[in-house]
C-alpha atoms as a PDB file:
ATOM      1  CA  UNK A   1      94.638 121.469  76.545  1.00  0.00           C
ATOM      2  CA  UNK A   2      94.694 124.740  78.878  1.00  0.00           C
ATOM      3  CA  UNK A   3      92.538 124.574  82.018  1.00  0.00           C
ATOM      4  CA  UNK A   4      92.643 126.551  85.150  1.00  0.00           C
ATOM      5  CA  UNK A   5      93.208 124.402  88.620  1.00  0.00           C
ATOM      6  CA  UNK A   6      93.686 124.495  92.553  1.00  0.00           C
ATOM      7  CA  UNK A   7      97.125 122.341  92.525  1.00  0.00           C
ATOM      8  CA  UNK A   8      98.728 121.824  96.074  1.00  0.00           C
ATOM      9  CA  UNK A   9     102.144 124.627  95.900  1.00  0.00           C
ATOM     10  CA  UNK A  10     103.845 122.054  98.522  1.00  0.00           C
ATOM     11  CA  UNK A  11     102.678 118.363  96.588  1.00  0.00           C
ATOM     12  CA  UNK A  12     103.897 119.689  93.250  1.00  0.00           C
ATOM     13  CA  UNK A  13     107.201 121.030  94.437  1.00  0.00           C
ATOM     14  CA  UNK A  14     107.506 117.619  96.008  1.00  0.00           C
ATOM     15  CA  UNK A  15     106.624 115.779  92.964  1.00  0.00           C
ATOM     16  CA  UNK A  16     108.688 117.564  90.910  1.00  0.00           C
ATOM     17  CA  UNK A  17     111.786 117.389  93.191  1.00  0.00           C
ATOM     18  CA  UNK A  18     111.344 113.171  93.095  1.00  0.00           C
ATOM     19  CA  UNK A  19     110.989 113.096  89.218  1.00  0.00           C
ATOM     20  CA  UNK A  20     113.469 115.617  88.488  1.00  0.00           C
ATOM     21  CA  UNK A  21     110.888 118.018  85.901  1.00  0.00           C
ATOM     22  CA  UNK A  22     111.829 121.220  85.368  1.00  0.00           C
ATOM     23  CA  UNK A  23     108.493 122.553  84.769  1.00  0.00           C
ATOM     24  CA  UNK A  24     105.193 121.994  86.321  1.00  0.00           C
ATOM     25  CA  UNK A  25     103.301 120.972  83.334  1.00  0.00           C
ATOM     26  CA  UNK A  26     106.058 118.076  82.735  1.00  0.00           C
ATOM     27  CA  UNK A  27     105.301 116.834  86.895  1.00  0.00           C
ATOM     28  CA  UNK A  28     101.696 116.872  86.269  1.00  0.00           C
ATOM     29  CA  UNK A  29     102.081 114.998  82.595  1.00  0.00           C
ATOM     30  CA  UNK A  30     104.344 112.607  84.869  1.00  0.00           C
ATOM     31  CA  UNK A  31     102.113 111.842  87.592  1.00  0.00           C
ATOM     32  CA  UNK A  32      99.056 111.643  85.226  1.00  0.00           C
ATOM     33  CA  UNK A  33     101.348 108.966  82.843  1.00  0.00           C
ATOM     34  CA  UNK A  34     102.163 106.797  86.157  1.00  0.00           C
ATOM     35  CA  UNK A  35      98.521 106.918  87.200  1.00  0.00           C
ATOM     36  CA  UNK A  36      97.284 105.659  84.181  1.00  0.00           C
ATOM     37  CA  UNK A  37     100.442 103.050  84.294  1.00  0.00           C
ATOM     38  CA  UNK A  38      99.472 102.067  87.971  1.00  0.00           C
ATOM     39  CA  UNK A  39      95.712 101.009  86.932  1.00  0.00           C
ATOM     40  CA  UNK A  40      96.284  99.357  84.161  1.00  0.00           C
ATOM     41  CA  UNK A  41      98.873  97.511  86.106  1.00  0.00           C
ATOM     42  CA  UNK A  42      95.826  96.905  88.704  1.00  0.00           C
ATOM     43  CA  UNK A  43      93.643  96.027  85.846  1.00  0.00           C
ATOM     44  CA  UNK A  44      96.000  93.474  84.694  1.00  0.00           C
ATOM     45  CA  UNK A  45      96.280  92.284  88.023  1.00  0.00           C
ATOM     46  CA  UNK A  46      92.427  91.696  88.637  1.00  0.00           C
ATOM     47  CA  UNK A  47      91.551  90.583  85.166  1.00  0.00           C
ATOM     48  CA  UNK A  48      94.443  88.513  83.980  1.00  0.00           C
ATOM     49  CA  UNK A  49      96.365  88.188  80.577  1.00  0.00           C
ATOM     50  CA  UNK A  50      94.036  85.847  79.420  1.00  0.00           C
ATOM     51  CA  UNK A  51      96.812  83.099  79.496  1.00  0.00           C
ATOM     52  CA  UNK A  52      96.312  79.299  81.020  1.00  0.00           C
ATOM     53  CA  UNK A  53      99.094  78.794  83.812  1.00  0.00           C
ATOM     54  CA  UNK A  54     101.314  76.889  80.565  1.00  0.00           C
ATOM     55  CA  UNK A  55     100.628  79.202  78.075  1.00  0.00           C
ATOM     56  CA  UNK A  56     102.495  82.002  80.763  1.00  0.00           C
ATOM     57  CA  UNK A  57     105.396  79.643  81.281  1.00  0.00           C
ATOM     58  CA  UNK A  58     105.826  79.107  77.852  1.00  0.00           C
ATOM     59  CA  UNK A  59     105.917  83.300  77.864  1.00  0.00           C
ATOM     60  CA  UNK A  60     108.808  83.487  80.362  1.00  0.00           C
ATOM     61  CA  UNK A  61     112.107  83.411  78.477  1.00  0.00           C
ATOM     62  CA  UNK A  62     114.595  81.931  81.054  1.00  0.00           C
ATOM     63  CA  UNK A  63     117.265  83.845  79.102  1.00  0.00           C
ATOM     64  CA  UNK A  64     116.255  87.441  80.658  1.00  0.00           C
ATOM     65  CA  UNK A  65     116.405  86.160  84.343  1.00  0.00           C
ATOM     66  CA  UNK A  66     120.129  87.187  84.596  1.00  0.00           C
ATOM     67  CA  UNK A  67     120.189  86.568  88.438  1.00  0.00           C
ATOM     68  CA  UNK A  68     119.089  82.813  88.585  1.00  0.00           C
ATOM     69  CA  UNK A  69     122.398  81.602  88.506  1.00  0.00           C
ATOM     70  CA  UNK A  70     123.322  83.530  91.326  1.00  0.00           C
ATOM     71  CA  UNK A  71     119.937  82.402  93.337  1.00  0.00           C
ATOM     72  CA  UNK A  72     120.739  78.438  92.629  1.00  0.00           C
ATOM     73  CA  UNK A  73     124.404  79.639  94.284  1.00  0.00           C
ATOM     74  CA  UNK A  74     123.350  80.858  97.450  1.00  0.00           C
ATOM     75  CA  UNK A  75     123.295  78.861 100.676  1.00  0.00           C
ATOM     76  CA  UNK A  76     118.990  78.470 101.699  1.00  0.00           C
ATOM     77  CA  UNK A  77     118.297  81.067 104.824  1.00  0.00           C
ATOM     78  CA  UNK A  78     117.256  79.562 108.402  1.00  0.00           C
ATOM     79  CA  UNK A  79     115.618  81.655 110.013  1.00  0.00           C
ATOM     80  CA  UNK A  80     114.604  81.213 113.976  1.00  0.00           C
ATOM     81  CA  UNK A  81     115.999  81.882 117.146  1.00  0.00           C
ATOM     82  CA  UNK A  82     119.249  81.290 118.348  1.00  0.00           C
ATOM     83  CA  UNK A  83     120.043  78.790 120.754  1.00  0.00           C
ATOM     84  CA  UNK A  84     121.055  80.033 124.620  1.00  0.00           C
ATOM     85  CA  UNK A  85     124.055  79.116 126.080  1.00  0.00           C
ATOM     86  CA  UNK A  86     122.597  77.656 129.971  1.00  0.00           C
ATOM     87  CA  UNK A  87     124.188  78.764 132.548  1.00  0.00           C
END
């Protein structure tokens, strides 16, 4: 669809230096496509999959969490302050 729009020269020369288009038309397709990809995300978010907590576990395949082995591995964090040395 053709239309005819005000379009920021500085904001789309931005966007399309971060996504790497070549053309205008492909940055605004882009942004548009991540828009729509960011609310349904928020949708999701608010309204759920529909799944009881179980039914997502049973969803999870253990198998495509590559790093856990390395997370059991690692010594726990402490954080807090360091003691001073009294003089």
């Amino acid at each position: 669809m053709k239309m005819t729009m005000y379009i920021d020269d500085d904001l789309l020369n931005r966007v399309m230096a971060a996504t790497g288009s070549t053309s205008k038309t492909k940055a605004i397709d882009l942004a548009l496509r991540e828009m729509d990809r960011r609310a349904e995300l928020k949708r999701i978010a608010t309204e759920g999959l529909g799944l009881s907590a179980e039914e997502l576990k049973g969803a999870f395949d253990p198998a495509s969490d590559r790093d856990a082995t390395l997370r059991l591995a690692e010594k726990p964090v402490t954080y807090g302050r360091k003691s001073r040395s009294r003089r």
